[in-house]
Every structure is written in structure tokens, then in C-alpha cells.
C-alpha atoms as a PDB file:
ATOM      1  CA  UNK A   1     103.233  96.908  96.680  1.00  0.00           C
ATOM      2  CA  UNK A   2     105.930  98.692  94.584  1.00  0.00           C
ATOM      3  CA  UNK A   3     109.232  98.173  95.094  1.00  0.00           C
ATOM      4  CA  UNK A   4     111.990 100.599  94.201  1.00  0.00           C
ATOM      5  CA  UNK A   5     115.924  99.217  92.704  1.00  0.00           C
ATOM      6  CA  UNK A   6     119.056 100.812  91.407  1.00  0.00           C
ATOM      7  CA  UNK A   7     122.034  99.315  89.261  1.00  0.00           C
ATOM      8  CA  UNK A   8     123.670 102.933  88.412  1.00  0.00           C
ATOM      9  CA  UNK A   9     126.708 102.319  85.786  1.00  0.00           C
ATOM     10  CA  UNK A  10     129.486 104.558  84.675  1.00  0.00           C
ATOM     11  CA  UNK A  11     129.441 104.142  81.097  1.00  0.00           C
ATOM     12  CA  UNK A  12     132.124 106.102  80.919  1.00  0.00           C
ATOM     13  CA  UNK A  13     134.655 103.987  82.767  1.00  0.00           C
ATOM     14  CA  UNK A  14     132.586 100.928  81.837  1.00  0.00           C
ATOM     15  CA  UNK A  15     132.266  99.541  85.310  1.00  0.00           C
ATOM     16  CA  UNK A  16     130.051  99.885  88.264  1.00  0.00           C
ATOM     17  CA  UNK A  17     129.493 103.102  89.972  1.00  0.00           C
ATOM     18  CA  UNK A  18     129.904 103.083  93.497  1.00  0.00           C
ATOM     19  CA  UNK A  19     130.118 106.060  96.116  1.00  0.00           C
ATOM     20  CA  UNK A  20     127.134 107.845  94.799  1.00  0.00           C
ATOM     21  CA  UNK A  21     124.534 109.185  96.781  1.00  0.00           C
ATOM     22  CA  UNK A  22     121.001 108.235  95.810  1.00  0.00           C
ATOM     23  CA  UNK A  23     117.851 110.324  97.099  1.00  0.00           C
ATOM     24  CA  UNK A  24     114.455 109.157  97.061  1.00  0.00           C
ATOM     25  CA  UNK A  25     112.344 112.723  97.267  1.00  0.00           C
ATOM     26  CA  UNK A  26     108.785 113.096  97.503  1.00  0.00           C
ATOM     27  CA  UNK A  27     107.105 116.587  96.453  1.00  0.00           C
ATOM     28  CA  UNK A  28     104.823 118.089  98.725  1.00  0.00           C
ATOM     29  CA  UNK A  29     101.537 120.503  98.274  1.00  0.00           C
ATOM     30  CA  UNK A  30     104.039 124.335  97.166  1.00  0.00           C
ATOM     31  CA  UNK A  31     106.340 122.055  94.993  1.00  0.00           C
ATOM     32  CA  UNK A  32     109.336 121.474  97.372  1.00  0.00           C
ATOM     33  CA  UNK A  33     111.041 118.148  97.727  1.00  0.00           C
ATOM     34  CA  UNK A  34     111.575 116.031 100.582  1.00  0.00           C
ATOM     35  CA  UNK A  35     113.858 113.675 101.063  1.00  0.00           C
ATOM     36  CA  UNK A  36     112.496 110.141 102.311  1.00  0.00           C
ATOM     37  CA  UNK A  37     115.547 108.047 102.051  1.00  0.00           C
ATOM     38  CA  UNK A  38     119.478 108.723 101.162  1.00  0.00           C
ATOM     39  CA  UNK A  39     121.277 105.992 100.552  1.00  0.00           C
ATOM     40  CA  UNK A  40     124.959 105.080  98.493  1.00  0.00           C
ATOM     41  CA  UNK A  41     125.566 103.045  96.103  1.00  0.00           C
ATOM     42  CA  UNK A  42     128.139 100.210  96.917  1.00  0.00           C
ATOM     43  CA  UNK A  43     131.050  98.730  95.067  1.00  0.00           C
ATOM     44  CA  UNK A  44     128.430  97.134  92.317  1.00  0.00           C
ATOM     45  CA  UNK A  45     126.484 100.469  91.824  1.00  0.00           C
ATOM     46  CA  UNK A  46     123.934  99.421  93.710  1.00  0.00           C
ATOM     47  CA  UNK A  47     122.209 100.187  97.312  1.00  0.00           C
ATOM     48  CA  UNK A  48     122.566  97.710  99.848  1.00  0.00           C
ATOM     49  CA  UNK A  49     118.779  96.616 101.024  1.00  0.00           C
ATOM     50  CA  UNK A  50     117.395  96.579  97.566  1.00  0.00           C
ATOM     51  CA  UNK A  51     116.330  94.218  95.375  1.00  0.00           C
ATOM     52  CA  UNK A  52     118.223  92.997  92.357  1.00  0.00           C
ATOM     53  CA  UNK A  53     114.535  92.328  91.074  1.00  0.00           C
ATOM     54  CA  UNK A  54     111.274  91.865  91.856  1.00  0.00           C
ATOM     55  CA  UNK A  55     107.829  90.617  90.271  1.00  0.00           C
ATOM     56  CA  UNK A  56     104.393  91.471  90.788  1.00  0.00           C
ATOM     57  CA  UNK A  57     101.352  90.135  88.984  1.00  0.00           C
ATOM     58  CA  UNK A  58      97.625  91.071  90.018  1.00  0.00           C
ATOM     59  CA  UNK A  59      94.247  89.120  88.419  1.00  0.00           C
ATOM     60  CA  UNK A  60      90.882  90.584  89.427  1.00  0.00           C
ATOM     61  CA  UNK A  61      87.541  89.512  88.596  1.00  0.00           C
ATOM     62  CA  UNK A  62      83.826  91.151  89.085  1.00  0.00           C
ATOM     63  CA  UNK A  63      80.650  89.489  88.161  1.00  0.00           C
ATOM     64  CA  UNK A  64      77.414  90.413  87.170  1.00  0.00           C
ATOM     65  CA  UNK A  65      76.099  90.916  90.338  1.00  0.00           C
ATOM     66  CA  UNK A  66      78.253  92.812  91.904  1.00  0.00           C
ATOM     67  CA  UNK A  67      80.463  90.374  93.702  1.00  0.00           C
ATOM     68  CA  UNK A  68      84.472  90.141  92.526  1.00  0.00           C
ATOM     69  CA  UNK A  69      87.627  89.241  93.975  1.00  0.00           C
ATOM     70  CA  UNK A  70      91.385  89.555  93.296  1.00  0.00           C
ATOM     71  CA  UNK A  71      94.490  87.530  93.845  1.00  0.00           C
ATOM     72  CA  UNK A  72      98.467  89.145  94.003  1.00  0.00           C
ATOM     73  CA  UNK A  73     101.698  87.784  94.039  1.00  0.00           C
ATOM     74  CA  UNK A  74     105.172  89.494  94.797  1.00  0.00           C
ATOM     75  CA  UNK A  75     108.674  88.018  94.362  1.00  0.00           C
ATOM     76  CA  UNK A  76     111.713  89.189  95.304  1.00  0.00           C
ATOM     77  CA  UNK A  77     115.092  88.710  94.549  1.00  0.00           C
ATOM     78  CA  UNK A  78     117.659  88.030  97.594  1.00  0.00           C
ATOM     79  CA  UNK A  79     118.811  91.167  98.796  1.00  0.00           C
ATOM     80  CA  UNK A  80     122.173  91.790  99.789  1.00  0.00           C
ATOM     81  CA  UNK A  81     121.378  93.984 103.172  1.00  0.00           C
ATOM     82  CA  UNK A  82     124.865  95.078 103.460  1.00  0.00           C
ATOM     83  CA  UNK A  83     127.673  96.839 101.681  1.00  0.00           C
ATOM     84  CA  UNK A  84     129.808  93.627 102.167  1.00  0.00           C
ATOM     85  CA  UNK A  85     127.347  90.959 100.694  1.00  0.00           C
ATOM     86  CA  UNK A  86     127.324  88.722 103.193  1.00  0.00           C
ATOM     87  CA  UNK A  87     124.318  89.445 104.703  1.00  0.00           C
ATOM     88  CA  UNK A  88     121.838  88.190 102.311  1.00  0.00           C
ATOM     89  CA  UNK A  89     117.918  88.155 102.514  1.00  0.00           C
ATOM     90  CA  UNK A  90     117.040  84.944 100.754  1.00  0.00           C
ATOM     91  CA  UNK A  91     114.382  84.921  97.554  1.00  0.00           C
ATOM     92  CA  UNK A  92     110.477  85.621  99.300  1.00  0.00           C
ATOM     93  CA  UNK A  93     107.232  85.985  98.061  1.00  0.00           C
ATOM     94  CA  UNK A  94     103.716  86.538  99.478  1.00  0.00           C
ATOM     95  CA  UNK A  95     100.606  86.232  98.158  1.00  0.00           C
ATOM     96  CA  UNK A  96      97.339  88.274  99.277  1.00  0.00           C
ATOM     97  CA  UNK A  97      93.954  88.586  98.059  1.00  0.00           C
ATOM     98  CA  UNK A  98      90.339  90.531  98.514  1.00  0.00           C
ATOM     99  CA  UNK A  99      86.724  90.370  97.787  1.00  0.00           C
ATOM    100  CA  UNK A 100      84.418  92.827  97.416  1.00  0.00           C
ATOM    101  CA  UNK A 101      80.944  93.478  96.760  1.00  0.00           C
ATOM    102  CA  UNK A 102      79.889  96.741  95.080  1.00  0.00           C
ATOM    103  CA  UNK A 103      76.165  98.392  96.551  1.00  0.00           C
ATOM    104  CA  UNK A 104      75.020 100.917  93.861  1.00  0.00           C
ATOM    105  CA  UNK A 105      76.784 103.176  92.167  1.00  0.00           C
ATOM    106  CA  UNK A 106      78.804 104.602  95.284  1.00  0.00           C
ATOM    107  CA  UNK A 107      79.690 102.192  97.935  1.00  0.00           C
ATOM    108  CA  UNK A 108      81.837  98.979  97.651  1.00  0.00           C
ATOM    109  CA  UNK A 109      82.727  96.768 100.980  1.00  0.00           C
ATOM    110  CA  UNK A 110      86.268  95.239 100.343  1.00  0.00           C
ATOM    111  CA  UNK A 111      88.196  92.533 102.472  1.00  0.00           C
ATOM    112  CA  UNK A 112      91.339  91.627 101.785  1.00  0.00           C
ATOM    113  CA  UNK A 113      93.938  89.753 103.384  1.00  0.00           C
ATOM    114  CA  UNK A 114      97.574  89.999 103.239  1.00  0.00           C
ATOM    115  CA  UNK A 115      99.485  86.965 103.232  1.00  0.00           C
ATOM    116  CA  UNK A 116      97.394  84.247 102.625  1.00  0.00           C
ATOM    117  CA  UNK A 117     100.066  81.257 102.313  1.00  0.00           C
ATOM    118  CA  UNK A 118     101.189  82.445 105.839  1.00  0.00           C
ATOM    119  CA  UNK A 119     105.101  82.451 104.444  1.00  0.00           C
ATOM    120  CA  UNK A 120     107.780  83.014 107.236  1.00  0.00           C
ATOM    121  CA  UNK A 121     109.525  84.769 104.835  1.00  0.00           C
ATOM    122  CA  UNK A 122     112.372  86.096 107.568  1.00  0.00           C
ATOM    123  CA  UNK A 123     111.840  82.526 109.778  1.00  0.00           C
ATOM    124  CA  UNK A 124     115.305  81.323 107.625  1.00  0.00           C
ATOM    125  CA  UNK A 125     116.873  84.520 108.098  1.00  0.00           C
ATOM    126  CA  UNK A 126     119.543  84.199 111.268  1.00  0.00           C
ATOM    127  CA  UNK A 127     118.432  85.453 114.118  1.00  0.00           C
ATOM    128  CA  UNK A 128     121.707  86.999 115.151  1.00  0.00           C
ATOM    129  CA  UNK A 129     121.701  89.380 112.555  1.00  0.00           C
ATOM    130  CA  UNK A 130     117.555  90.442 113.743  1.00  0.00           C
ATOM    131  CA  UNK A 131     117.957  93.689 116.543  1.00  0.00           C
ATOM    132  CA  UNK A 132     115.348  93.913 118.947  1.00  0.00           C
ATOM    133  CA  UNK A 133     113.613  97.440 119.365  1.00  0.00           C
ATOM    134  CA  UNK A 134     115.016  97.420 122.798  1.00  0.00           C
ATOM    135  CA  UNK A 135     118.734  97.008 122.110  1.00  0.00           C
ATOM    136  CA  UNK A 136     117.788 100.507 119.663  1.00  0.00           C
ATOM    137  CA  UNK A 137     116.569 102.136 122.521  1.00  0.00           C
ATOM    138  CA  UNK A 138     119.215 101.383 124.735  1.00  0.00           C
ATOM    139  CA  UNK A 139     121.988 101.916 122.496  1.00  0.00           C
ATOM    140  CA  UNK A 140     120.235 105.316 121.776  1.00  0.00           C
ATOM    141  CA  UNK A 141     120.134 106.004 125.724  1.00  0.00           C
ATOM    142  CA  UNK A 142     124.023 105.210 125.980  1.00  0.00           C
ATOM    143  CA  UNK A 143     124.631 107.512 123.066  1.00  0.00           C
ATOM    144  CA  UNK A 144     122.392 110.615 124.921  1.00  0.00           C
ATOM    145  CA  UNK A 145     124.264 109.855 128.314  1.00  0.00           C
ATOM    146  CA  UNK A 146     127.687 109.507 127.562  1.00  0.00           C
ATOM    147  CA  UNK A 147     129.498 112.396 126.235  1.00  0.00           C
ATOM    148  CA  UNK A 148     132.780 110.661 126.066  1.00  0.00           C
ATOM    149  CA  UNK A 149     131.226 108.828 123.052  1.00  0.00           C
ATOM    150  CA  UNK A 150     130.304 112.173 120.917  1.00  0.00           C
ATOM    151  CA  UNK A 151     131.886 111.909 117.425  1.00  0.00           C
ATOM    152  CA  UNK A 152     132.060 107.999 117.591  1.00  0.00           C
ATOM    153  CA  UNK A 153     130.146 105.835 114.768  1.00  0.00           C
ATOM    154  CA  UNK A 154     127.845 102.992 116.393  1.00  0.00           C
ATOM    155  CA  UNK A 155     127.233  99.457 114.225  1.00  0.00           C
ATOM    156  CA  UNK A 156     124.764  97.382 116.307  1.00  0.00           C
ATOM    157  CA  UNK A 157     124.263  94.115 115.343  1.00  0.00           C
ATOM    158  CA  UNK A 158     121.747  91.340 117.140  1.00  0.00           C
ATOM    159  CA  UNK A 159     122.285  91.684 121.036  1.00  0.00           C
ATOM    160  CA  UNK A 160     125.835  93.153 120.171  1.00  0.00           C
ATOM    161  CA  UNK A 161     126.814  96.821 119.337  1.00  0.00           C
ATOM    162  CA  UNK A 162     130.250  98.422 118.963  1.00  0.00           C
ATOM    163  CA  UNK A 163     131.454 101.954 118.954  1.00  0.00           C
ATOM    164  CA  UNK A 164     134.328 102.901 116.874  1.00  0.00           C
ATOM    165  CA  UNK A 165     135.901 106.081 114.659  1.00  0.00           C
ATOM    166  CA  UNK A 166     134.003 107.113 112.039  1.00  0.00           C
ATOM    167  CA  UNK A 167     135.020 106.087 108.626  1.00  0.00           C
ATOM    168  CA  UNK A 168     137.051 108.365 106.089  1.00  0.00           C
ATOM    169  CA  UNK A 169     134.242 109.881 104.000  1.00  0.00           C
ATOM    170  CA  UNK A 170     134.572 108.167 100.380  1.00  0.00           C
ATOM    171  CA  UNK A 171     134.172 112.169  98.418  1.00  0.00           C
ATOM    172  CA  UNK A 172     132.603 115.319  99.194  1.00  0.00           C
ATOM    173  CA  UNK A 173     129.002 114.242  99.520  1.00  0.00           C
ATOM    174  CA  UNK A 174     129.746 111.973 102.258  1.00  0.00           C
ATOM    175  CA  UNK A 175     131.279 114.349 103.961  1.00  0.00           C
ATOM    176  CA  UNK A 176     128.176 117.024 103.677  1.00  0.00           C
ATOM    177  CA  UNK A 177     125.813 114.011 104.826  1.00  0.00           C
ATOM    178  CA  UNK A 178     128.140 113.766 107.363  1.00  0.00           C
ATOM    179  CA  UNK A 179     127.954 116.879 108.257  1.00  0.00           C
ATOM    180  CA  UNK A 180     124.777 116.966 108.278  1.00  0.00           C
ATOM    181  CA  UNK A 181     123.645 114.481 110.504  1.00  0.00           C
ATOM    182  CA  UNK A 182     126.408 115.600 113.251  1.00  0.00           C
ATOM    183  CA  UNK A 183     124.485 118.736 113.186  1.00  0.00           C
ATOM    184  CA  UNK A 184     121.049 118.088 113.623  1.00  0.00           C
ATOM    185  CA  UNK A 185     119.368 117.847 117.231  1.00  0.00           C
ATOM    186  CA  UNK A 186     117.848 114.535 118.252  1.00  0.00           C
ATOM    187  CA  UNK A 187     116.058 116.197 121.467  1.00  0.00           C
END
């Protein structure tokens, strides 16, 4: 698993930089990029959902005759899942494994397992702040319904969700994301 982090600092002003918008792009087949996530940075320069750090370390073995097997380990730093901080994903870690067998020159036969410690990794996380799939899809009905809602910003929550004004775009690029998003077609 790779994992993905950004501390961006203004070196300039010496301090954090926050308000900047960070794209993750992917190139396809004729050389154009994609984006696959946009995020901004918050007050500490860095995205909300990301790890401060993370380690990975991965041991394999083969034998002689063909047999082998492989052990890896991932740690992660908490992970501040909101611009605020207070909604913090504690330390986790997982460890998963395989063996395999290689058959002549071409063919190997692989199992591996993900997991193996069976860690409930997000069984300490609150439950108030998990959102089932089917308060999405409902909140996503009441948003294709009602046009007296059009323009409004929607935070869900748990079980709760809330409607409210949009917030003052922080500089220009928030206000072409913006922008942006009000004009695409979800249908």
C-alpha cells in the first residue's frame, strides 16, 4: 500500500501555507492529466485526511524449491480528518502476508491475506462521526428534489446533516472549484 502526505511551507513568510489547492493527477494513454483528488491545504499546510506519517516494511523469502512467502506491515500516524482537528483517526496498523509457490518458469500460485492480526482499526473510532451509505443517498435524494435548497452547502455528519450558506471562498481558486462543481450535471 502507498500512502500519499503533504506539509507544504511558505518559506517565504516562514509559516505554514494554508489555502492552497493540491491536485493529485494521473496521466492517461495521449499524455493528458486527470485529476483524481483536489483537496486544500488547512491552517498547518497540510490536507485534512492525510497522514502526518506512515511506515511500511515488507520481508519476503523463496526457497529452493520453489515455495516462499512474505510478511508486511503498515503504520500510520493519527490523521486529523478535518480542517478543525478535532476529528482525529487514532495511530493503526495492519499486517498481511502471502505464500506462493512458483511451477516452472511461467506460472506462480500466490495467496495472500490481508489483515492477519484481525485489527479493528476504526472499532475505537466514534461511531457518531461514521455515515451510513444510506443517510448519502438520502441526503443526495433531498438535494435532487428540493429546489428551494439549490445554492446551499450540505455537512452531514453520523445520522445528522445540515444545510447552510456556502462559505466565503478563501482566494480565487476556491472560487473556480466552486464554480466548477455548481456547474457540472449530476444526472
Amino acid at each position: 500500500m502507498t500512502t500519499i502526505s503533504s506539509h507544504i511551507l511558505d518559506t517565504a513568510l516562514g509559516r505554514p501555507a494554508a489555502g492552497l489547492v493540491v491536485k493529485l493527477e494521473a496521466l492517461d494513454d495521449h499524455g493528458t492529466a486527470r485529476t483524481l483528488a483536489e483537496r486544500t491545504t488547512n491552517d498547518d499546510g497540510r490536507v485534512a485526511g492525510l497522514p502526518r506519517s506512515s511506515a511500511n516494511a515488507l520481508i519476503s523469502y523463496s526457497l529452493d524449491n520453489g515455495w516462499g512467502f512474505s510478511a508486511n506491515a503498515l503504520v500510520t500516524s493519527p490523521i486529523k480528518n478535518n480542517f478543525t482537528g478535532t476529528l482525529v483517526i487514532p495511530t493503526q496498523y495492519e499486517i498481511d502476508g502471502s505464500v506462493w509457490y512458483h511451477y516452472g518458469k511461467k506460472w506462480e500460485y500466490r495467496l495472500s491475506v490481508g489483515n492477519i492480526t484481525d485489527e479493528k482499526n476504526w472499532a475505537r473510532f466514534p461511531k457518531a462521526h461514521l455515515t451510513p451509505m444510506k443517510k448519502l443517498v438520502d441526503v443526495v435524494g433531498i438535494l435532487l428534489d428540493d429546489p428551494t435548497i439549490h445554492g446551499k452547502a450540505v455537512e452531514i455528519s453520523g445520522l445528522n446533516h445540515y444545510f447552510h450558506s456556502p462559505r466565503t471562498p478563501v482566494d480565487e481558486s476556491m472560487v473556480v472549484a466552486v464554480d466548477g462543481v455548481q456547474s457540472r450535471s449530476f444526472l
